[in-house]
N, C-alpha and C. Protein backbone atom coordinates (compact mmCIF):
# COMPACT_ATOMS: atom_id res chain seq x y z
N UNK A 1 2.06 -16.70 11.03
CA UNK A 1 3.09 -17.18 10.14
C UNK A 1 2.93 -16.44 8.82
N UNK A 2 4.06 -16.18 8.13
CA UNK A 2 4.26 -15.30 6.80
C UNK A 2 4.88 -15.75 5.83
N UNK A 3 4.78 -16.00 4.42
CA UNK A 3 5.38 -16.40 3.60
C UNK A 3 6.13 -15.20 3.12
N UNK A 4 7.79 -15.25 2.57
CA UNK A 4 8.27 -14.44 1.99
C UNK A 4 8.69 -14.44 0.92
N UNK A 5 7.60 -15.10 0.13
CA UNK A 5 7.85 -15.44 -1.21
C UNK A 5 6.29 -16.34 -1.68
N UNK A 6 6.31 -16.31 -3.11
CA UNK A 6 4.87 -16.54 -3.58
C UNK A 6 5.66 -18.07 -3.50
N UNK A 7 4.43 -19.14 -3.70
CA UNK A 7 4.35 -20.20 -3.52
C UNK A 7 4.39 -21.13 -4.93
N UNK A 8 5.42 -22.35 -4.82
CA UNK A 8 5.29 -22.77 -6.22
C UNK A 8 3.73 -23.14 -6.37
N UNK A 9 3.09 -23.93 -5.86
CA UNK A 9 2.04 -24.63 -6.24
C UNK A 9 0.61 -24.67 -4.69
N UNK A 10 0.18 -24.86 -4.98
CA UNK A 10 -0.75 -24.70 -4.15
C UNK A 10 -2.43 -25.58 -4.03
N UNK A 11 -1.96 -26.71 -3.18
CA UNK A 11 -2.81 -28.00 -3.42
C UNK A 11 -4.23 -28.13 -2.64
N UNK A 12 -5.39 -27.92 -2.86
CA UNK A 12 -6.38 -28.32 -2.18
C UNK A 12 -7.16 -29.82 -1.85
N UNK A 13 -7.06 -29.80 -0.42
CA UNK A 13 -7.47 -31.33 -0.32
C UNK A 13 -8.34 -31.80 0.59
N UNK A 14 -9.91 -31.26 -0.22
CA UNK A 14 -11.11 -31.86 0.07
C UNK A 14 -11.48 -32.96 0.59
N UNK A 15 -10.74 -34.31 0.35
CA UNK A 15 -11.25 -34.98 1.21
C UNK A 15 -10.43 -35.55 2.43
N UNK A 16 -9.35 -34.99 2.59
CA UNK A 16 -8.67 -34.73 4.08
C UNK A 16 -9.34 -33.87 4.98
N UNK A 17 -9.51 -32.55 4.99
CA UNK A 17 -10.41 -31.43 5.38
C UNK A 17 -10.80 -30.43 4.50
N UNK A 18 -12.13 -30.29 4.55
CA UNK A 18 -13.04 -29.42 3.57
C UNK A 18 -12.09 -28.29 3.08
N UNK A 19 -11.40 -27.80 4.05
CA UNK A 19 -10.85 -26.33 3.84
C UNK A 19 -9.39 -26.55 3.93
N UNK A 20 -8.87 -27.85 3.81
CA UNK A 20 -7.20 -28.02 3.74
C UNK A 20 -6.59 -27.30 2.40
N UNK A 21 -5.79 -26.49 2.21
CA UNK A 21 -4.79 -26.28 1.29
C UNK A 21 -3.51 -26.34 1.72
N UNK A 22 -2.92 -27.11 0.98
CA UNK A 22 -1.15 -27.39 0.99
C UNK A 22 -0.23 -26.68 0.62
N UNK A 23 0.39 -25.84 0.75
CA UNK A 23 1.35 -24.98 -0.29
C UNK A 23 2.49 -25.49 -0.06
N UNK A 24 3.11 -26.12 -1.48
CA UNK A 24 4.38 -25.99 -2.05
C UNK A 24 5.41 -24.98 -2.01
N UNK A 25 6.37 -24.70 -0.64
CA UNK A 25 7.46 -23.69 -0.85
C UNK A 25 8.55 -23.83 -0.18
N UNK A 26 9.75 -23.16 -0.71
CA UNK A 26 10.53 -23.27 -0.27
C UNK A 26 11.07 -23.15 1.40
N UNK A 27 11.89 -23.55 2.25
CA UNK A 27 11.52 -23.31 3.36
C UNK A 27 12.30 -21.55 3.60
N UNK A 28 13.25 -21.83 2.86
CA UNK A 28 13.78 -20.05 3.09
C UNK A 28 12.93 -18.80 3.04
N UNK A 29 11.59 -19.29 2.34
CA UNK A 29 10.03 -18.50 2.37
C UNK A 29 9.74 -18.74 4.02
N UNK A 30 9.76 -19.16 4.48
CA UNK A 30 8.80 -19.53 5.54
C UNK A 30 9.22 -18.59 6.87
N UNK A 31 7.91 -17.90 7.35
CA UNK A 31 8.44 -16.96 8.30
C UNK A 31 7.64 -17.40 9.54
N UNK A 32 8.22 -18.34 10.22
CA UNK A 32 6.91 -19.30 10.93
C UNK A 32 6.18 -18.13 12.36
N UNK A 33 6.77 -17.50 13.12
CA UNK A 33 6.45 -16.36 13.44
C UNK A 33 6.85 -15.98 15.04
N UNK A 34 6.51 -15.95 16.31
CA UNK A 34 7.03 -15.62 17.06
C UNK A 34 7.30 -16.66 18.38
N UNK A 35 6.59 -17.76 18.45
CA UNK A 35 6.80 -19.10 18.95
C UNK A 35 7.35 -20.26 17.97
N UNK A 36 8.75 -21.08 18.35
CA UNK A 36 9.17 -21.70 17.12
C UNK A 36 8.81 -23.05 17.34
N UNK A 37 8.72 -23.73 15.86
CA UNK A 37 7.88 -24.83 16.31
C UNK A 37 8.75 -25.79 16.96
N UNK A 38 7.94 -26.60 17.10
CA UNK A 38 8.32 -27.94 17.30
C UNK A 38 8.13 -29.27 16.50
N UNK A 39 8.36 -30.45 16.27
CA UNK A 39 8.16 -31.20 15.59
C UNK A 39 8.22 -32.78 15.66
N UNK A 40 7.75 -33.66 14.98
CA UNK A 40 7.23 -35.29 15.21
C UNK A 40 7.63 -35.96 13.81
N UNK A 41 8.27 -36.90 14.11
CA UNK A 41 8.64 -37.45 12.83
C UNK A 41 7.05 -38.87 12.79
N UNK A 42 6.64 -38.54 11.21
CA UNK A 42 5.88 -40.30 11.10
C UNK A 42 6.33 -40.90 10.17
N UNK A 43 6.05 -41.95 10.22
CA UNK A 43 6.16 -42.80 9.83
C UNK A 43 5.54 -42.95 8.32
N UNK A 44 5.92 -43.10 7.11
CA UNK A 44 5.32 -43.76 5.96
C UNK A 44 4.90 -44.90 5.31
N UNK A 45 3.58 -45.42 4.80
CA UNK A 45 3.41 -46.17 4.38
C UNK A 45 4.48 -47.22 4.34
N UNK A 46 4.83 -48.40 4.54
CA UNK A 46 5.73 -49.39 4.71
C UNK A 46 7.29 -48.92 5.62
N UNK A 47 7.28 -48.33 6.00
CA UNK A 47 8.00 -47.53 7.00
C UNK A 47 9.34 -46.63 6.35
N UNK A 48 8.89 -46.40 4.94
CA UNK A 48 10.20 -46.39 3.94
C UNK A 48 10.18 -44.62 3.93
N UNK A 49 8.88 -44.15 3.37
CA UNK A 49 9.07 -42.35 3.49
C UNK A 49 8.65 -41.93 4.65
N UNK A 50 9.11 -41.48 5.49
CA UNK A 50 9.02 -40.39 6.48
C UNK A 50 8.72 -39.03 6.14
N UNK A 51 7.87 -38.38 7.09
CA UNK A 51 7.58 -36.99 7.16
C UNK A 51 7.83 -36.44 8.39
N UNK A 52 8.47 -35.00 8.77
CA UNK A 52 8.18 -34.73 9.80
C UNK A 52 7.01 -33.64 9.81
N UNK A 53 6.58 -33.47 10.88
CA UNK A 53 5.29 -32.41 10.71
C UNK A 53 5.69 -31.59 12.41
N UNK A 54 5.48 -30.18 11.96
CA UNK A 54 6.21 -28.87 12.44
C UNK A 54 4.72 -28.61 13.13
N UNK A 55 4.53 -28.10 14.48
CA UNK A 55 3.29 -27.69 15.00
C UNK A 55 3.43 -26.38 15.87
N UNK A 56 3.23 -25.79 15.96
CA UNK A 56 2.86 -24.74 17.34
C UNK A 56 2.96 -24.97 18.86
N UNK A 57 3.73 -25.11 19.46
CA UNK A 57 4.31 -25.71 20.64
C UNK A 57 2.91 -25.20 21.55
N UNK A 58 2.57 -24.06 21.63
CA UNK A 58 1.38 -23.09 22.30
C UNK A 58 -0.03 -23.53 22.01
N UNK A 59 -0.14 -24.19 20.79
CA UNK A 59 -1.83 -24.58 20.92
C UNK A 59 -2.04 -25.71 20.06
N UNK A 60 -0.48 -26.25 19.52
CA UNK A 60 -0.84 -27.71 18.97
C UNK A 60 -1.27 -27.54 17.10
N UNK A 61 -1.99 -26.79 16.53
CA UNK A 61 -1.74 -26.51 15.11
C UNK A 61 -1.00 -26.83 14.53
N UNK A 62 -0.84 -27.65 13.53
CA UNK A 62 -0.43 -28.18 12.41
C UNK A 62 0.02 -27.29 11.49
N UNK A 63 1.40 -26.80 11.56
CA UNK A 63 1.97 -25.83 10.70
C UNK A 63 2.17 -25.66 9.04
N UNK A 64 3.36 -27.12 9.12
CA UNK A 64 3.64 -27.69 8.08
C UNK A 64 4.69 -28.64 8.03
N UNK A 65 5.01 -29.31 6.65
CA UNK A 65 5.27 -30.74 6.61
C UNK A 65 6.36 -30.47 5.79
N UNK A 66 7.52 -32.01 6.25
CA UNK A 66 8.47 -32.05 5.34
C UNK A 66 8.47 -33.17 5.26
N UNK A 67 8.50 -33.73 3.70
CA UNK A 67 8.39 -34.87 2.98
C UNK A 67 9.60 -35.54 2.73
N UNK A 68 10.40 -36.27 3.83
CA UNK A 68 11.59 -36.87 2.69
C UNK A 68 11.86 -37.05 1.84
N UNK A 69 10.86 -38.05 0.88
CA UNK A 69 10.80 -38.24 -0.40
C UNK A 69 11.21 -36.98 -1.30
N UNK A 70 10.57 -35.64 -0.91
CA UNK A 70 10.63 -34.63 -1.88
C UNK A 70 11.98 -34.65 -1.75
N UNK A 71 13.16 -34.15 -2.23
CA UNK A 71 14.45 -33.33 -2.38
C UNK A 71 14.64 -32.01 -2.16
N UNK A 72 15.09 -31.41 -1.28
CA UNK A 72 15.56 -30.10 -1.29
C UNK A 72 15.02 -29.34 -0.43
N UNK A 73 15.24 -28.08 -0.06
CA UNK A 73 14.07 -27.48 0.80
C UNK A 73 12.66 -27.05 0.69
N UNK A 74 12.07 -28.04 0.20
CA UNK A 74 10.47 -27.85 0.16
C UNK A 74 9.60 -28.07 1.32
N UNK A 75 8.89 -27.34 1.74
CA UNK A 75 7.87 -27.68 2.61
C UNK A 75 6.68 -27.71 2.43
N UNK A 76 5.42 -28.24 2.91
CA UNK A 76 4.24 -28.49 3.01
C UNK A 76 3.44 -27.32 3.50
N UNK A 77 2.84 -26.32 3.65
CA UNK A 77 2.69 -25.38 4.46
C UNK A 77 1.25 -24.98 4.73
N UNK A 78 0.40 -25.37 5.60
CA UNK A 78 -0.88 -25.27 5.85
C UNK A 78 -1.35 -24.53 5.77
N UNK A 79 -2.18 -23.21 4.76
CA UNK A 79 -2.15 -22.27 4.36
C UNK A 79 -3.18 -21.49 5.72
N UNK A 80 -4.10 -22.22 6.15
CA UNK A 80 -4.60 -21.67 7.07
C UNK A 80 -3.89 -20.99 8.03
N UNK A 81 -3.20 -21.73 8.30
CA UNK A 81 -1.95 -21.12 9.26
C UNK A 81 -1.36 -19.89 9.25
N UNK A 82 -1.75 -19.32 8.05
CA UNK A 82 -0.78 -17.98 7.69
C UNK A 82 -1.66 -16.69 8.21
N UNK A 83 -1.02 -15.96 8.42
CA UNK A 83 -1.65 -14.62 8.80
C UNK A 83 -2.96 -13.97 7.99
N UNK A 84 -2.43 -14.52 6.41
CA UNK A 84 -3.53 -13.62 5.39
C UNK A 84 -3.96 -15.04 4.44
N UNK A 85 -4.91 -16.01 5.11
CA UNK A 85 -4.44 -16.91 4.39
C UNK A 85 -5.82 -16.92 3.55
N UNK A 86 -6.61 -15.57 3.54
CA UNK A 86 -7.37 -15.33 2.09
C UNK A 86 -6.87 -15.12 1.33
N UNK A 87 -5.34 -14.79 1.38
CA UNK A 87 -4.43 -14.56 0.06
C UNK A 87 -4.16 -16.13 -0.90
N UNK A 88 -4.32 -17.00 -0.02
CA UNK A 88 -4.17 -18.44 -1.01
C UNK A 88 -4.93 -18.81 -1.79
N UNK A 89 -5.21 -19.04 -2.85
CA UNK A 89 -6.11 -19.96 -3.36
C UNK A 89 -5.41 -21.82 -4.20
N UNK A 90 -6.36 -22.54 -4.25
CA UNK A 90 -5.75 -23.90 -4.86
C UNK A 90 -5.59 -23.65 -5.81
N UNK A 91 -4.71 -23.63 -7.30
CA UNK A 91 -4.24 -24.02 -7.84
C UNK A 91 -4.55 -25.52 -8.51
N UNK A 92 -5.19 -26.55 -7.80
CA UNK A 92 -5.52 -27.53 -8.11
C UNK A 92 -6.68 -28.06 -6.92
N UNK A 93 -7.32 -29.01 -7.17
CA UNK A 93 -7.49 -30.00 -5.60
C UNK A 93 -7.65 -31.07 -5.93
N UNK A 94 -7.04 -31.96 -5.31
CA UNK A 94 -6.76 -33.61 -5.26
C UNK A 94 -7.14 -34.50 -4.22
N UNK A 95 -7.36 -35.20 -5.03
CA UNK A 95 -7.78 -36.32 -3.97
C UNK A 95 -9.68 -35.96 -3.61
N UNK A 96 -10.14 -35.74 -4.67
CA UNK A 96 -11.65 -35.75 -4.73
C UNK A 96 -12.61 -36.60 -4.44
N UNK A 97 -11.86 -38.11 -5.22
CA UNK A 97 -13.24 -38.99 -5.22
C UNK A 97 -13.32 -39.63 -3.82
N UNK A 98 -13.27 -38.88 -2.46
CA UNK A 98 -13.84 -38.94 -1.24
C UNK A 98 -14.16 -37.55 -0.65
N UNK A 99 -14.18 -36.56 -1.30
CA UNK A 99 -14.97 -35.20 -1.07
C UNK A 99 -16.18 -35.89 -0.54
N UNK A 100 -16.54 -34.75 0.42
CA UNK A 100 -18.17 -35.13 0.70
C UNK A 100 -18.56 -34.46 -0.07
N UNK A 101 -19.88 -35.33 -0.65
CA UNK A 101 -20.86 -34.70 -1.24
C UNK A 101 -21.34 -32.95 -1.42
N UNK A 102 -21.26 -32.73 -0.25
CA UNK A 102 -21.87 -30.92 -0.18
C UNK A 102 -21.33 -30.03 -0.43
N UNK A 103 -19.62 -30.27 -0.67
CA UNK A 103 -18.60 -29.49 -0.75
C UNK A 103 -18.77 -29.47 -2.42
N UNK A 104 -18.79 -27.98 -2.53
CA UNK A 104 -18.58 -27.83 -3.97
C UNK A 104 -17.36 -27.00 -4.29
N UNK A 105 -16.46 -27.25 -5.22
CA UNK A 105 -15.44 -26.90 -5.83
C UNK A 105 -15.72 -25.97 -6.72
N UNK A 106 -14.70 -24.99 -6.75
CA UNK A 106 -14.81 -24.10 -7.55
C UNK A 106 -14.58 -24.13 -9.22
N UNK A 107 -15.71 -23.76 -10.55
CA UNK A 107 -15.49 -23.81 -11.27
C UNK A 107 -13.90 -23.30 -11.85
N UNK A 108 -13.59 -23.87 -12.68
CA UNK A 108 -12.09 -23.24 -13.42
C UNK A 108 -11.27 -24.14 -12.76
N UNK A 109 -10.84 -24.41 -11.64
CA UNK A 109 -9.88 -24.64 -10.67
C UNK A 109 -9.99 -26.81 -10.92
N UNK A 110 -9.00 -27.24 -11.81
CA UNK A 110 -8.25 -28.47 -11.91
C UNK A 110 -8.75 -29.29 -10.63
N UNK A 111 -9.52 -30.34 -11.10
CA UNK A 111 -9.69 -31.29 -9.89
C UNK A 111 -9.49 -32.77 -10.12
N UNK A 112 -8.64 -33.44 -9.67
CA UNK A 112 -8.43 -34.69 -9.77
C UNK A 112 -8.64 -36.26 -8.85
N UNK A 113 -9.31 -37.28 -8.84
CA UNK A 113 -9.67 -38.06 -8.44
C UNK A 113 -8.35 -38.46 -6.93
N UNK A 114 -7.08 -38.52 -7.62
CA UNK A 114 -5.94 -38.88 -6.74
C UNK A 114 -5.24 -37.62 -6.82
N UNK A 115 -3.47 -38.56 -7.26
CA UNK A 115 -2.96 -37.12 -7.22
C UNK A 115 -2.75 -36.98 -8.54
N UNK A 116 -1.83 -35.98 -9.42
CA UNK A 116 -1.65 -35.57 -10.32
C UNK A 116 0.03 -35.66 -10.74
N UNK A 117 0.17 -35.75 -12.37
CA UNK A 117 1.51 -35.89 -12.65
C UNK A 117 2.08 -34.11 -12.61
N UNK A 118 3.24 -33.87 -11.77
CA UNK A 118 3.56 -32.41 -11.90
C UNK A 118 3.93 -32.26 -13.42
N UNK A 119 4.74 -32.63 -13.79
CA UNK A 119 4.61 -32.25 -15.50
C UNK A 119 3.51 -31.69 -16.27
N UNK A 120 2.25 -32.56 -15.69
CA UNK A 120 1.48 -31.97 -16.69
C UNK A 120 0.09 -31.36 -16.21
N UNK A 121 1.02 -30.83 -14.62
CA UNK A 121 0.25 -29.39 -14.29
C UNK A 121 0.62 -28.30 -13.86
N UNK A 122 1.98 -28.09 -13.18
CA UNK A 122 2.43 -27.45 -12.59
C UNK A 122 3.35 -26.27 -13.89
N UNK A 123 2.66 -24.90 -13.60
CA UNK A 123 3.13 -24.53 -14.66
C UNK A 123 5.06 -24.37 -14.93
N UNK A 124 5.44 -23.91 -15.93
CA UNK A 124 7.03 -23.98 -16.26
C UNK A 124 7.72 -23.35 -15.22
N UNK A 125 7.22 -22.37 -14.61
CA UNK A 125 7.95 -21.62 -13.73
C UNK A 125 8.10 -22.39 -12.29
N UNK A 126 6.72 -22.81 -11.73
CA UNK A 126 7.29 -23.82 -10.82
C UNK A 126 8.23 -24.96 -10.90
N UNK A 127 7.87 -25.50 -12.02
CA UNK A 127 8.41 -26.67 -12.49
C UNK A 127 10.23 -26.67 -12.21
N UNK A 128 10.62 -25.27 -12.86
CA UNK A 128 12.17 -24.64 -12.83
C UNK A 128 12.40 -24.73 -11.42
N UNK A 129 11.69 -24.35 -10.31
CA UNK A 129 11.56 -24.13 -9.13
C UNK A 129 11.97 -25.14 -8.05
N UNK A 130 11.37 -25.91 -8.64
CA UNK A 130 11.22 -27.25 -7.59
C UNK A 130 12.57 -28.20 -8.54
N UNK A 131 12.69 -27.82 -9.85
CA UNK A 131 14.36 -28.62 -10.24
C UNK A 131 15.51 -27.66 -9.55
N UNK A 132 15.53 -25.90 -9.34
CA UNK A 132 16.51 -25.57 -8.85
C UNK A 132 16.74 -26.02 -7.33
N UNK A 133 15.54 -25.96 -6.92
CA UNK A 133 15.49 -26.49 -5.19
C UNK A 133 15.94 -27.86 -5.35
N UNK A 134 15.56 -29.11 -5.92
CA UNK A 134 16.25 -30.24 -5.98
C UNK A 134 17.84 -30.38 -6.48
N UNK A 135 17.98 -29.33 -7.00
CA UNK A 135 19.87 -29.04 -7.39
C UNK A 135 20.69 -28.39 -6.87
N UNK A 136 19.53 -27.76 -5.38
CA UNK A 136 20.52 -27.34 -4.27
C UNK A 136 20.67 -25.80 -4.61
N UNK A 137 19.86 -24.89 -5.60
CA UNK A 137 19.86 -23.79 -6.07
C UNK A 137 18.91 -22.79 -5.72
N UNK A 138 18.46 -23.36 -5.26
CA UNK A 138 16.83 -22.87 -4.58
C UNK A 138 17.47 -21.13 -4.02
């Protein structure tokens, strides 16, 4: 899978899986690659937000996610998944205070107990990003 476009934001989440990163992008980025996925709708907390989650029909991998709640064409995008996915790094990581212990985080790199307010992390340019994608401009 290939992204065709840099990523608004890019979430690490330690205490889901040691090595999970999330990327924030548009789906018109997304070049999922030569088997197309397939997909499962779940269910949300009180049955109110739904997600569907996109997998690999061929070996079951967890591609990426679409959040109802979000607006617009954003997707979730499992960075592992990608062809070069030493090209990602977090941007943030959330959801810490259940990290295991041994996992150490990288100095510099924003780490927060839960999640975080986008306002007052996501820099201006994403920020524009994710309002043109919610205004249908994406």
């Amino acid at each position: 899978m290939r992204l065709q476009g840099d990523p608004v934001q890019a979430d690490g989440e330690p205490a889901d899986r040691p090595c999970l990163i999330n990327i924030w992008i548009e789906g018109k980025f997304v070049e999922p690659g030569p088997v197309a996925p397939k997909s499962f709708r779940l269910a949300g907390g009180g049955g109110q937000h739904h997600h569907d989650v996109f997998f690999c029909e061929a070996c079951g991998t967890t591609l990426w996610s679409r959040y109802h709640i979000v607006p617009g064409d954003c997707l979730f995008v499992r960075a592992g998944t990608l062809d070069t996915p030493e090209a990602v790094k977090p941007d943030v990581h959330i959801y810490t205070r259940s990290k295991l212990p041994w996992l150490m985080l990288p100095e510099g790199v924003p780490a927060f107990q839960t999640g975080y307010k986008i306002d007052e992390v996501w820099s201006p340019e994403s920020r524009e990003r994710l309002r043109r994608n919610r205004a249908g401009q994406a």
